[in-house]
C-alpha atoms as a PDB file:
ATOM      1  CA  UNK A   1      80.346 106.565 122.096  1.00  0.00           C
ATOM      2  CA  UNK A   2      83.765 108.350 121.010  1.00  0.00           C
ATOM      3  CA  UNK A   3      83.709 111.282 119.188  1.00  0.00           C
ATOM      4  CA  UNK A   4      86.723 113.346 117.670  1.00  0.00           C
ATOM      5  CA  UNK A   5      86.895 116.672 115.716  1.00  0.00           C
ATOM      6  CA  UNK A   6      89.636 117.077 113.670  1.00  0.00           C
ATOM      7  CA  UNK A   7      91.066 120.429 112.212  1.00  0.00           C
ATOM      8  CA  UNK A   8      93.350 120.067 109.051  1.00  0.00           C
ATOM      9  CA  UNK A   9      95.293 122.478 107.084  1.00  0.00           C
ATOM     10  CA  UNK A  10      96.510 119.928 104.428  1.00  0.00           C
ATOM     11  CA  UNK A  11      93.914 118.299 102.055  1.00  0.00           C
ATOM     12  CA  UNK A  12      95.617 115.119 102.683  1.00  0.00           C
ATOM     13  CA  UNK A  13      94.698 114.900 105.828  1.00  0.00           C
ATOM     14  CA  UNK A  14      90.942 115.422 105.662  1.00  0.00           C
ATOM     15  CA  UNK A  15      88.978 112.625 105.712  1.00  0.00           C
ATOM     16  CA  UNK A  16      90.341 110.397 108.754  1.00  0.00           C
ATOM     17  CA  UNK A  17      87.899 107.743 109.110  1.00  0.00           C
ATOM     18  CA  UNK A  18      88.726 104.098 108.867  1.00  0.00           C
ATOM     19  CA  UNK A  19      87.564 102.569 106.140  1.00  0.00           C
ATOM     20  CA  UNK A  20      87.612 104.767 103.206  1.00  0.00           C
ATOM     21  CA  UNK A  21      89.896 105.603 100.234  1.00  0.00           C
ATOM     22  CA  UNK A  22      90.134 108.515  98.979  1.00  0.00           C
ATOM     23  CA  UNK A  23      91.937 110.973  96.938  1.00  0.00           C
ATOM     24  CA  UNK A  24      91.431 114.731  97.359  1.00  0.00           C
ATOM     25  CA  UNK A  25      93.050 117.368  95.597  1.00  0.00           C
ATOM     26  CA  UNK A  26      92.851 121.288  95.734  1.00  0.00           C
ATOM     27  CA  UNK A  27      90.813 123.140  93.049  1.00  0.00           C
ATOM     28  CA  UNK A  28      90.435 126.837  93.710  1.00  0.00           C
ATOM     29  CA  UNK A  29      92.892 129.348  95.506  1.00  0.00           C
ATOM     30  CA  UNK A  30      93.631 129.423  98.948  1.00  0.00           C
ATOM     31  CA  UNK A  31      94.603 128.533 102.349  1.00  0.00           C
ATOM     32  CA  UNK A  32      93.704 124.937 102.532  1.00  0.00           C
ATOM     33  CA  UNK A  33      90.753 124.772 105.892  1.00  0.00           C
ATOM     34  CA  UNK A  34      89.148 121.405 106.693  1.00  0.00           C
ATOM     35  CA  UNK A  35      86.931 120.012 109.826  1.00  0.00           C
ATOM     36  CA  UNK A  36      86.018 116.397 110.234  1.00  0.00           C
ATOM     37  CA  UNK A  37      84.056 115.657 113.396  1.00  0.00           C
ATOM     38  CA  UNK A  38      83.544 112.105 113.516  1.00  0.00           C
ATOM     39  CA  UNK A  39      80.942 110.074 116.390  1.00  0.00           C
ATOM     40  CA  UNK A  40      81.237 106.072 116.285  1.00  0.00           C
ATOM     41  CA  UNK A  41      78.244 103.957 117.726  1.00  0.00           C
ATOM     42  CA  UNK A  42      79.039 100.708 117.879  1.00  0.00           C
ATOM     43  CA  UNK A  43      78.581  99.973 114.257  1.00  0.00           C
ATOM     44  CA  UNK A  44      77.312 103.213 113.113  1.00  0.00           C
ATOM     45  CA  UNK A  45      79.678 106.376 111.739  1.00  0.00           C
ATOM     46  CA  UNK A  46      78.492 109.641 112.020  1.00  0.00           C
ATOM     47  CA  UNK A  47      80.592 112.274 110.442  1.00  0.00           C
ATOM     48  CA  UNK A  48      80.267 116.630 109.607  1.00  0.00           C
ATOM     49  CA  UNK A  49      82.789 117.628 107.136  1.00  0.00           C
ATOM     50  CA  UNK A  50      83.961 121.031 106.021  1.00  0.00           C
ATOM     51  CA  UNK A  51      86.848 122.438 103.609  1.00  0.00           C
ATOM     52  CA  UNK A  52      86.891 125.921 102.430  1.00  0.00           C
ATOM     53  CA  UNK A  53      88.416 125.615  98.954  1.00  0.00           C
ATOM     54  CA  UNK A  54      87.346 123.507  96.055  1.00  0.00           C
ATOM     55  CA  UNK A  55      88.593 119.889  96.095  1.00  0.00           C
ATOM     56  CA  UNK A  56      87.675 117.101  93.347  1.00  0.00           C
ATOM     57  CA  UNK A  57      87.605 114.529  95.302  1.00  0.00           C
ATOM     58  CA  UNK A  58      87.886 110.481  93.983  1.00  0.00           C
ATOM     59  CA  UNK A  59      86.762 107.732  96.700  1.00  0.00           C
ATOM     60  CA  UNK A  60      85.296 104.558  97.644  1.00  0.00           C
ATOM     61  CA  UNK A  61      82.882 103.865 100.993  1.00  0.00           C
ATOM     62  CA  UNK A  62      83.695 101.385 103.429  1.00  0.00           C
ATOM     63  CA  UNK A  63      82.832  97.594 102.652  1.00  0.00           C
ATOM     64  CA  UNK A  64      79.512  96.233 103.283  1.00  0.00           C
ATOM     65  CA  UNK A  65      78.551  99.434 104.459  1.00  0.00           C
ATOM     66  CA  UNK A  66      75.261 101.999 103.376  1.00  0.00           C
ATOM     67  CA  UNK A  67      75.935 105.786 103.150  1.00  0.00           C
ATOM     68  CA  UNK A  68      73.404 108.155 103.734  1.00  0.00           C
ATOM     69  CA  UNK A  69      75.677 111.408 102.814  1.00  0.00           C
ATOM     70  CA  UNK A  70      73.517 115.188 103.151  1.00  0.00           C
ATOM     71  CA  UNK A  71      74.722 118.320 101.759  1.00  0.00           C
ATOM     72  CA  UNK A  72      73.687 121.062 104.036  1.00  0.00           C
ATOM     73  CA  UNK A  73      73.804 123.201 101.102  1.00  0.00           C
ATOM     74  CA  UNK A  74      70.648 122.140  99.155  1.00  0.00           C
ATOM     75  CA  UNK A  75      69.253 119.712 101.150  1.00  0.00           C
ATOM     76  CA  UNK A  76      70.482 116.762  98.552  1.00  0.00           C
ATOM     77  CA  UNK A  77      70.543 113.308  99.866  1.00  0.00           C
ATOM     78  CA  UNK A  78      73.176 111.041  97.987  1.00  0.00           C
ATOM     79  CA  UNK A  79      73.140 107.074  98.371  1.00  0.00           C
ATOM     80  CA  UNK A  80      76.396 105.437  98.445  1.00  0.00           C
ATOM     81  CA  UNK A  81      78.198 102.005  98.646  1.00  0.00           C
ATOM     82  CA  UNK A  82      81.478 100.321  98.116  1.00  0.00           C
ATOM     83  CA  UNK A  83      80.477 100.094  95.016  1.00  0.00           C
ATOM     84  CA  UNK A  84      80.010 103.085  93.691  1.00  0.00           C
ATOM     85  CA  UNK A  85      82.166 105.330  91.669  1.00  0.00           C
ATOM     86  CA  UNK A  86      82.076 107.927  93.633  1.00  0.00           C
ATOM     87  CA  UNK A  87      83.935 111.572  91.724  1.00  0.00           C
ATOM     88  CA  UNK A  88      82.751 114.922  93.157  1.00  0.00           C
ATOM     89  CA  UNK A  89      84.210 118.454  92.729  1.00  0.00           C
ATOM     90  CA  UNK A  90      82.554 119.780  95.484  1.00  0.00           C
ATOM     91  CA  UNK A  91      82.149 123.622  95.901  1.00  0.00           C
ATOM     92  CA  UNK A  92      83.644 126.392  98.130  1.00  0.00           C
ATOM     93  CA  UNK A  93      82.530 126.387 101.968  1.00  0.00           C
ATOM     94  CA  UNK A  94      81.555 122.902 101.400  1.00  0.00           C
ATOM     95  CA  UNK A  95      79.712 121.170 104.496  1.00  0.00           C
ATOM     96  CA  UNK A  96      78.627 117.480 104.225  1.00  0.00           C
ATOM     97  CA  UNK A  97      77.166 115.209 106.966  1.00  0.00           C
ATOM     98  CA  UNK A  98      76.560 111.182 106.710  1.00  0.00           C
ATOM     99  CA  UNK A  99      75.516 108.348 108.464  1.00  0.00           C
ATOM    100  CA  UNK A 100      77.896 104.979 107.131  1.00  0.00           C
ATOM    101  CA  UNK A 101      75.302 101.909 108.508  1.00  0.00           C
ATOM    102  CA  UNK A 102      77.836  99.211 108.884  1.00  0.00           C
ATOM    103  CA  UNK A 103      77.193  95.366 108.381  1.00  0.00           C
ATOM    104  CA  UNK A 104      76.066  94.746 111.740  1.00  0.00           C
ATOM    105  CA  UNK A 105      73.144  96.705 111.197  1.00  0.00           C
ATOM    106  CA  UNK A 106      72.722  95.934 107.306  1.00  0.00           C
ATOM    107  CA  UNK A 107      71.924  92.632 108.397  1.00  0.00           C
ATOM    108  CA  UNK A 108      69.430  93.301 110.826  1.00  0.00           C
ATOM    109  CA  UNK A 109      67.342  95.595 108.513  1.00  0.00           C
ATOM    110  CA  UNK A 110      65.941  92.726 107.061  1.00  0.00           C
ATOM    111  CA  UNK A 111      63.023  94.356 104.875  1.00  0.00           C
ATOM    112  CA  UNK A 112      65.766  96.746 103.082  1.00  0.00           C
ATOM    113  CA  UNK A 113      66.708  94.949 100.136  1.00  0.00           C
ATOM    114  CA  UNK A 114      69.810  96.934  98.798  1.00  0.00           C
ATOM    115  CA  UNK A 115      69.036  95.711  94.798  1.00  0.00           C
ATOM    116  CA  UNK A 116      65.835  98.376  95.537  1.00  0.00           C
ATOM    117  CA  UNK A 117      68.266 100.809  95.774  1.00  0.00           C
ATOM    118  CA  UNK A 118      69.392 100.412  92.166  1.00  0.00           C
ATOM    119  CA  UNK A 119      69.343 103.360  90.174  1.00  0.00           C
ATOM    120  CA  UNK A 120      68.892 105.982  93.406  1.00  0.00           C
ATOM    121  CA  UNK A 121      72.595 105.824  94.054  1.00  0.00           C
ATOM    122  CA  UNK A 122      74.918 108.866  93.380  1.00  0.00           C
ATOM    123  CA  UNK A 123      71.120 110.263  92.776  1.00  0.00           C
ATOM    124  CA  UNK A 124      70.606 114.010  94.513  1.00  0.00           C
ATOM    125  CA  UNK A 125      67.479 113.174  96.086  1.00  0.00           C
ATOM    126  CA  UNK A 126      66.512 116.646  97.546  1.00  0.00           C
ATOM    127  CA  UNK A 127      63.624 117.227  99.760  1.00  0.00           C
ATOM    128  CA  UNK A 128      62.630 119.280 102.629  1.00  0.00           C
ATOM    129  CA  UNK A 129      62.986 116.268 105.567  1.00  0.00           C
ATOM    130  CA  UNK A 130      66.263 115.884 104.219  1.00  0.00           C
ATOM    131  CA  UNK A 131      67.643 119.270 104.598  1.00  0.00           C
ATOM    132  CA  UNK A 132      66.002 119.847 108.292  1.00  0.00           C
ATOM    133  CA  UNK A 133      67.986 116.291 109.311  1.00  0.00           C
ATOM    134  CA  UNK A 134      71.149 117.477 107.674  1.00  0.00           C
ATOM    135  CA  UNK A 135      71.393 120.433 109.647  1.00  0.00           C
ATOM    136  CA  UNK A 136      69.903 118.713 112.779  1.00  0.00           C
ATOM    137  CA  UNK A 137      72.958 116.355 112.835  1.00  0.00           C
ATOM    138  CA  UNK A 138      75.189 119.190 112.296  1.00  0.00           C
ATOM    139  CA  UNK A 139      74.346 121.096 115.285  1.00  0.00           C
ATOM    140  CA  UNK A 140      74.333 117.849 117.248  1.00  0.00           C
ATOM    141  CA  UNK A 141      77.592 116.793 115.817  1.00  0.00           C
ATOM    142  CA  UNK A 142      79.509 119.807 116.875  1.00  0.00           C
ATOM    143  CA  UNK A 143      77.662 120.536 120.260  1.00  0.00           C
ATOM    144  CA  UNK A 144      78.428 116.615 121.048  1.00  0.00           C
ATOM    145  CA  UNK A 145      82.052 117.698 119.688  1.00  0.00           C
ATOM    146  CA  UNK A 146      82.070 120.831 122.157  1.00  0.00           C
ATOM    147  CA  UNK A 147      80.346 119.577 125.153  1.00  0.00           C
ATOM    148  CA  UNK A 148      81.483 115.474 125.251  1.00  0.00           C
ATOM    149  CA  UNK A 149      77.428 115.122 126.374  1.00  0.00           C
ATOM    150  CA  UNK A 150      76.503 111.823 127.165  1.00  0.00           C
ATOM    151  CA  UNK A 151      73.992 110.196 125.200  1.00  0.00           C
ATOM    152  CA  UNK A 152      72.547 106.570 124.729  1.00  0.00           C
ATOM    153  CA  UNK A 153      74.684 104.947 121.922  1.00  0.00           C
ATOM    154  CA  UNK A 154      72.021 102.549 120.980  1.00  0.00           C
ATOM    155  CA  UNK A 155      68.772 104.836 121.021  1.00  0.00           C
ATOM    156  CA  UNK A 156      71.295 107.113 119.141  1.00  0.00           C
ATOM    157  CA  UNK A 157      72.061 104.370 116.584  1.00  0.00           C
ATOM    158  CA  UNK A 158      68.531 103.315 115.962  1.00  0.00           C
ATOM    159  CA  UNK A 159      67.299 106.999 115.755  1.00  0.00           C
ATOM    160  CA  UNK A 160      69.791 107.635 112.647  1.00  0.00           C
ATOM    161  CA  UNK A 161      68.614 104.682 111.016  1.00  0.00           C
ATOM    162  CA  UNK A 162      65.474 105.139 111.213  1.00  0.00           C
ATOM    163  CA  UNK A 163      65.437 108.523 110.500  1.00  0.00           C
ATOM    164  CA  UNK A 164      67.581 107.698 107.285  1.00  0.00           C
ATOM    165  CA  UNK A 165      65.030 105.587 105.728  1.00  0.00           C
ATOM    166  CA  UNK A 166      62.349 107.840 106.349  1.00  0.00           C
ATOM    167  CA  UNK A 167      63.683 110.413 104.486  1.00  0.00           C
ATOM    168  CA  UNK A 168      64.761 107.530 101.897  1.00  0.00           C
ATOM    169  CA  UNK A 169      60.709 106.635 101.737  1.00  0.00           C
ATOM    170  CA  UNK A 170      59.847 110.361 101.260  1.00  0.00           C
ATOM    171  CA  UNK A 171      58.853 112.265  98.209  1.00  0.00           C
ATOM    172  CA  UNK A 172      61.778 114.096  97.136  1.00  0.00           C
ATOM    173  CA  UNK A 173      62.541 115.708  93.913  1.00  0.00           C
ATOM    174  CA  UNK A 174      65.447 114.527  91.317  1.00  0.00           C
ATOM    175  CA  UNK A 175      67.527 115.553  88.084  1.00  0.00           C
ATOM    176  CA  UNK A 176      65.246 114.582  84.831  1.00  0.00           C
ATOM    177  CA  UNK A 177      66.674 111.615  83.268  1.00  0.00           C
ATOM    178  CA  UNK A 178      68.496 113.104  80.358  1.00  0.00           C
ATOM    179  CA  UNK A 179      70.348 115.013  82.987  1.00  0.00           C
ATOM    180  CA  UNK A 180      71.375 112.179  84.944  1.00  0.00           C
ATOM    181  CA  UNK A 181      72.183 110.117  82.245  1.00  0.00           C
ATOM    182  CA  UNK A 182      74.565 113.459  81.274  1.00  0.00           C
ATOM    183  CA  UNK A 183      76.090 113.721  85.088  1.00  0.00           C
ATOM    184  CA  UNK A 184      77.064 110.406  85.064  1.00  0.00           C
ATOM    185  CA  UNK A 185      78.388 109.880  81.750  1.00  0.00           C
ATOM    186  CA  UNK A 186      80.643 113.183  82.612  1.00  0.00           C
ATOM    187  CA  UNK A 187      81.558 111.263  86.086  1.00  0.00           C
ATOM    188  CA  UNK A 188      82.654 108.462  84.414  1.00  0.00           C
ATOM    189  CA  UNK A 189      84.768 109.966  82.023  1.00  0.00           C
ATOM    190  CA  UNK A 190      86.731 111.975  84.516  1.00  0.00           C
ATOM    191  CA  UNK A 191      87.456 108.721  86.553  1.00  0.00           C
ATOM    192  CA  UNK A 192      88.806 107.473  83.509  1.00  0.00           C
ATOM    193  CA  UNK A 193      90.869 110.254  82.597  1.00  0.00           C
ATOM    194  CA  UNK A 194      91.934 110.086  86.846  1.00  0.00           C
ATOM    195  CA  UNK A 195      92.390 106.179  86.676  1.00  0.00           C
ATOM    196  CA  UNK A 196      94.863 106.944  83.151  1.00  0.00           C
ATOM    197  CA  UNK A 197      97.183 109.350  84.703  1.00  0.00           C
ATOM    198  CA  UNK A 198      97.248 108.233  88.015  1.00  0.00           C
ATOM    199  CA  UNK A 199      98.685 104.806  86.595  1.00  0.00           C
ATOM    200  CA  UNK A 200     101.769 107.050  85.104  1.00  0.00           C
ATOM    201  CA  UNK A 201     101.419 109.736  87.980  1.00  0.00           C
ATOM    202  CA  UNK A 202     104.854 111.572  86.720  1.00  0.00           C
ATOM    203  CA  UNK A 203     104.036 111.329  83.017  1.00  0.00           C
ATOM    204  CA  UNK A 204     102.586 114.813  81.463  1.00  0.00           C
ATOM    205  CA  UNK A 205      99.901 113.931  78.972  1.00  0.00           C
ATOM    206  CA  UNK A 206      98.963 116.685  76.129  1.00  0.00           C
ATOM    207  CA  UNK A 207      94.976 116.594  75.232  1.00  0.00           C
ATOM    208  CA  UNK A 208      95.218 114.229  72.599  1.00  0.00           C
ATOM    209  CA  UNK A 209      96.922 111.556  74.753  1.00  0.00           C
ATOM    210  CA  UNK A 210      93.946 111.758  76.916  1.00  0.00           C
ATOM    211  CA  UNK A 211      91.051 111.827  74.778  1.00  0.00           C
ATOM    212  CA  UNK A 212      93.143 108.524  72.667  1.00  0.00           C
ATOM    213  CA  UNK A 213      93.217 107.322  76.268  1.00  0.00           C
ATOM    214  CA  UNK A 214      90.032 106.823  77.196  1.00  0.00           C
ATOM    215  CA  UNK A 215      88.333 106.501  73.747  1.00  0.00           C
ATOM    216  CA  UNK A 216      86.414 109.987  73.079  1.00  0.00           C
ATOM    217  CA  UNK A 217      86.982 112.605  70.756  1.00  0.00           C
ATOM    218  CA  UNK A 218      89.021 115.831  71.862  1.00  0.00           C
ATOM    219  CA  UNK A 219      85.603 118.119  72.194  1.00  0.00           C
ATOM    220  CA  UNK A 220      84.007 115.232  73.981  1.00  0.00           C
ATOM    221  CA  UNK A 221      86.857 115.415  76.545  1.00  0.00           C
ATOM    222  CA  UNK A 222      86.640 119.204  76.783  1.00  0.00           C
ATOM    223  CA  UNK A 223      82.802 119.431  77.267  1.00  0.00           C
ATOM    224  CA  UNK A 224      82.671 116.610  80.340  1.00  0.00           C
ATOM    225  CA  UNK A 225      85.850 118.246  81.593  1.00  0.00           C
ATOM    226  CA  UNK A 226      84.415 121.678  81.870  1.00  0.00           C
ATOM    227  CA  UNK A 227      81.080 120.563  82.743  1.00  0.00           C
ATOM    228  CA  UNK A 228      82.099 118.325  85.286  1.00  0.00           C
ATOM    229  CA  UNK A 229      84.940 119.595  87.164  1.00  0.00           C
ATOM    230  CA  UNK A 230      84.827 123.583  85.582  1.00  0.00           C
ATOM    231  CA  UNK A 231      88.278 123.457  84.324  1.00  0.00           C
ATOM    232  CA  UNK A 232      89.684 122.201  80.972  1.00  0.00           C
ATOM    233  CA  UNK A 233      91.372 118.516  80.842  1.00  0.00           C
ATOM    234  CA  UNK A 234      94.841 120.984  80.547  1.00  0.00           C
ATOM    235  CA  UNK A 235      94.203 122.788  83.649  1.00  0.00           C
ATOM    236  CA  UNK A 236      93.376 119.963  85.332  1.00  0.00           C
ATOM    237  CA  UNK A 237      96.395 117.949  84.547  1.00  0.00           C
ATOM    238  CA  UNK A 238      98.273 121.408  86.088  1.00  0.00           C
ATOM    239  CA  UNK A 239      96.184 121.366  88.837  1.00  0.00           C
ATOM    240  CA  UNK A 240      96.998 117.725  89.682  1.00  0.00           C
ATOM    241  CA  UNK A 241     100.675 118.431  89.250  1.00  0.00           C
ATOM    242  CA  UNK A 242     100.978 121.214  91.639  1.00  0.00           C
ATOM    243  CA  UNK A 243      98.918 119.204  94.368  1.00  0.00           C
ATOM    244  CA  UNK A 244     101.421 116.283  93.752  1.00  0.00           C
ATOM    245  CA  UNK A 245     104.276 118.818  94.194  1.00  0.00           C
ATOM    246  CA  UNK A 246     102.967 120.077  96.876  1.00  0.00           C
ATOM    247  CA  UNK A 247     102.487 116.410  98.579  1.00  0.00           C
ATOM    248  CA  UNK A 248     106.372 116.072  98.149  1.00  0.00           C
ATOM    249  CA  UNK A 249     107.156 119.071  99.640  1.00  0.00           C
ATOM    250  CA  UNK A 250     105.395 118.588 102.749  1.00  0.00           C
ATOM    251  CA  UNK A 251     106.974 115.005 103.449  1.00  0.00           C
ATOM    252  CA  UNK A 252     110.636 116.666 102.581  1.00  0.00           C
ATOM    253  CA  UNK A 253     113.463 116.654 105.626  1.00  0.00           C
ATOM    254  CA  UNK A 254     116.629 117.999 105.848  1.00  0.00           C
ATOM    255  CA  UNK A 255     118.646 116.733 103.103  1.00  0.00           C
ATOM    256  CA  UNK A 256     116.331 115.806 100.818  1.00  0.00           C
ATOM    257  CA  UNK A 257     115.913 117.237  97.050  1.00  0.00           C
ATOM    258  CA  UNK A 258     115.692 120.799  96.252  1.00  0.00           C
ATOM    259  CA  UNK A 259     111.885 122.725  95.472  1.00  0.00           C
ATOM    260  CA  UNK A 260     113.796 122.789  91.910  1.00  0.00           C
ATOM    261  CA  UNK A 261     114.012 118.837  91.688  1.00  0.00           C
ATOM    262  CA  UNK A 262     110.413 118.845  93.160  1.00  0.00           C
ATOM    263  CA  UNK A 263     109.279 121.232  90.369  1.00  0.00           C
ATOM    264  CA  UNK A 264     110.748 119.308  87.656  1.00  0.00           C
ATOM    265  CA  UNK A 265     109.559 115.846  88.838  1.00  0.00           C
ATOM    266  CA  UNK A 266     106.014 117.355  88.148  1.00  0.00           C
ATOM    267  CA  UNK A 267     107.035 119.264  84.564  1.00  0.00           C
ATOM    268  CA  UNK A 268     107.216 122.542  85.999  1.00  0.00           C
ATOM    269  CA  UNK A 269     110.608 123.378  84.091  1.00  0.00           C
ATOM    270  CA  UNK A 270     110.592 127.082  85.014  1.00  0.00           C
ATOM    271  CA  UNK A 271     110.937 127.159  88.750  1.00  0.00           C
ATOM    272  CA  UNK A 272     109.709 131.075  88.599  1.00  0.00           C
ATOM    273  CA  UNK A 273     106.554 130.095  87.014  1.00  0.00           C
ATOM    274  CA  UNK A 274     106.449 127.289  89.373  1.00  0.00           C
ATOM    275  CA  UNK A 275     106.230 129.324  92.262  1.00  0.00           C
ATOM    276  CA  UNK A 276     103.728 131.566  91.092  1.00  0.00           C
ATOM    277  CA  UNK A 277     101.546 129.008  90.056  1.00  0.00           C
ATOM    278  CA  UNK A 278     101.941 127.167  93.580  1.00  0.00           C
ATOM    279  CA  UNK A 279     101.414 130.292  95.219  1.00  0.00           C
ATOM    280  CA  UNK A 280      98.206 131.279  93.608  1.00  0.00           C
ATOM    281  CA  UNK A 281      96.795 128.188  94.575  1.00  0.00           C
ATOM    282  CA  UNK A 282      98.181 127.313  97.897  1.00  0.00           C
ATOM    283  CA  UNK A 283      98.481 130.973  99.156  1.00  0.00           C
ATOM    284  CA  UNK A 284     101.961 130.441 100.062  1.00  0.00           C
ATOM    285  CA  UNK A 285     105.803 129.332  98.108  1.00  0.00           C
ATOM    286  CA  UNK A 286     107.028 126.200  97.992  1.00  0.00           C
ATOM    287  CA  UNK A 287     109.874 127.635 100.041  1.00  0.00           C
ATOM    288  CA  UNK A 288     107.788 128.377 102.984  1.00  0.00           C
ATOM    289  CA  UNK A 289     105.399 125.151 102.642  1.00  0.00           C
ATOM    290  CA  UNK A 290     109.377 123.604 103.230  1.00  0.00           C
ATOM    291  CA  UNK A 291     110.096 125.844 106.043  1.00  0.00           C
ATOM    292  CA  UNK A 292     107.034 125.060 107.729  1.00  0.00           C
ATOM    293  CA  UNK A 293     107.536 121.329 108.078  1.00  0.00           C
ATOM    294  CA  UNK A 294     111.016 120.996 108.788  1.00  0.00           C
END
């Protein structure tokens, strides 16, 4: 059994476990804070993650693999697969645990036929056995993080798993369908919209240019943008800019471009506004995000 805990200050950095993509950017003001502690079993990943700020977060699970992700906060139980298209905006003090069954134990679960699953994926599937496990593995994670304790990796392995589809068999409560159908219809136009501009990362597209994009009318675009990630498509494109900016700022060395050049790569043409902007979000200047890595 190996288990790590990881303490970031860039959102970059946050999610270090083999396996997954992902792209995370910064939503709400602040001091970036993140914790991953991650336990692997043999063919089992157990994982507690925090972050303090807002992040929308676009990613995909590891192959062949079933996620049993738990937010702490409401006791919500989420389904996931390589497969699914998986957007979040998650909210401030976030804190997440999962259990990622990997193939060598998909295949032994013989009387779990995944097609079941269909239609409980990206589902919140809240109920009360869910919430007491999701905290249970969050005090285990971090006192297993604290105190290294020793503890059988197979009965440990089998005891998630099982516990897992328990919860999966028990009565839980769900969205009505109108407002799932809504949720995802407002998830999959924001990976649109993410999939569009990150093609043309450097390009600056105006409202229109989006909603033509993708196919939907401008107040369409506005009402899932809002809804969905609770910013406008405008303030989202800004948002997106100032996380790429700051991206290039932290890989900078001595020599490279200026904060100006970095600023204007990401249509910020007035670097005063620039730094405002970054600093309101970040909660420090470009200048000193510059300082700090070289």
């Amino acid at each position: 059994m190996q288990i790590q805990l990881h303490d970031t200050v860039n959102v970059d950095q946050q999610l270090v476990i083999a396996g997954w993509q992902e792209h995370y950017q910064q939503m709400s003001p602040g001091c970036f804070r993140g914790t991953v502690v991650h336990m692997e079993l043999n063919g089992i990943d157990v994982y507690e993650e925090r972050m303090n700020t807002r992040i929308e977060q676009h990613f995909h699970a590891p192959a062949d693999s079933l996620v049993f992700s738990f937010d702490t906060r409401d006791g919500s139980l989420y389904l996931l697969n390589e497969d699914t298209q998986n957007t979040w905006v998650t909210p401030e003090n976030y804190n997440e645990v999962g259990v990622v069954i990997g193939p060598q134990y998909l295949k032994q679960l013989n009387t779990l036929n995944l097609s079941q699953l269909d239609g409980l994926f990206l589902t919140p599937l809240v109920s009360q056995q869910s919430q007491v496990f999701g905290r249970w593995l969050s005090r285990t994670l971090q006192q297993l993080a604290v105190t290294h304790s020793s503890i059988p990796e197979e009965g440990l392995a089998q005891q998630l798993i099982d516990d897992c589809l328990y919860i999966l068999d028990c009565p839980s409560h769900t969205p009505d369908r109108a407002s799932q159908k809504h949720l995802a219809h407002d998830r999959h136009l924001v990976q649109r919209v993410f999939d569009l501009v990150m093609a043309s990362p450097q390009e600056h597209f105006n409202v229109l240019q989006l909603a033509n994009g993708v196919g939907v009318s401008v107040r369409q675009l506005q009402q899932s943008f809002t809804s969905f990630t609770g910013v406008s498509p405008s303030q989202w494109q800004r948002l997106r800019r100032l996380n790429f900016a700051r991206r290039d700022l932290l890989r900078m060395k001595p020599g490279d471009t200026s904060v100006a050049e970095v600023a204007m790569r990401w249509s910020f043409w007035h670097l005063g506004r620039f730094s405002q902007a970054y600093r309101n979000l970040f909660g420090e200047l470009p200048s000193s995000t510059v300082r700090g890595v070289r």
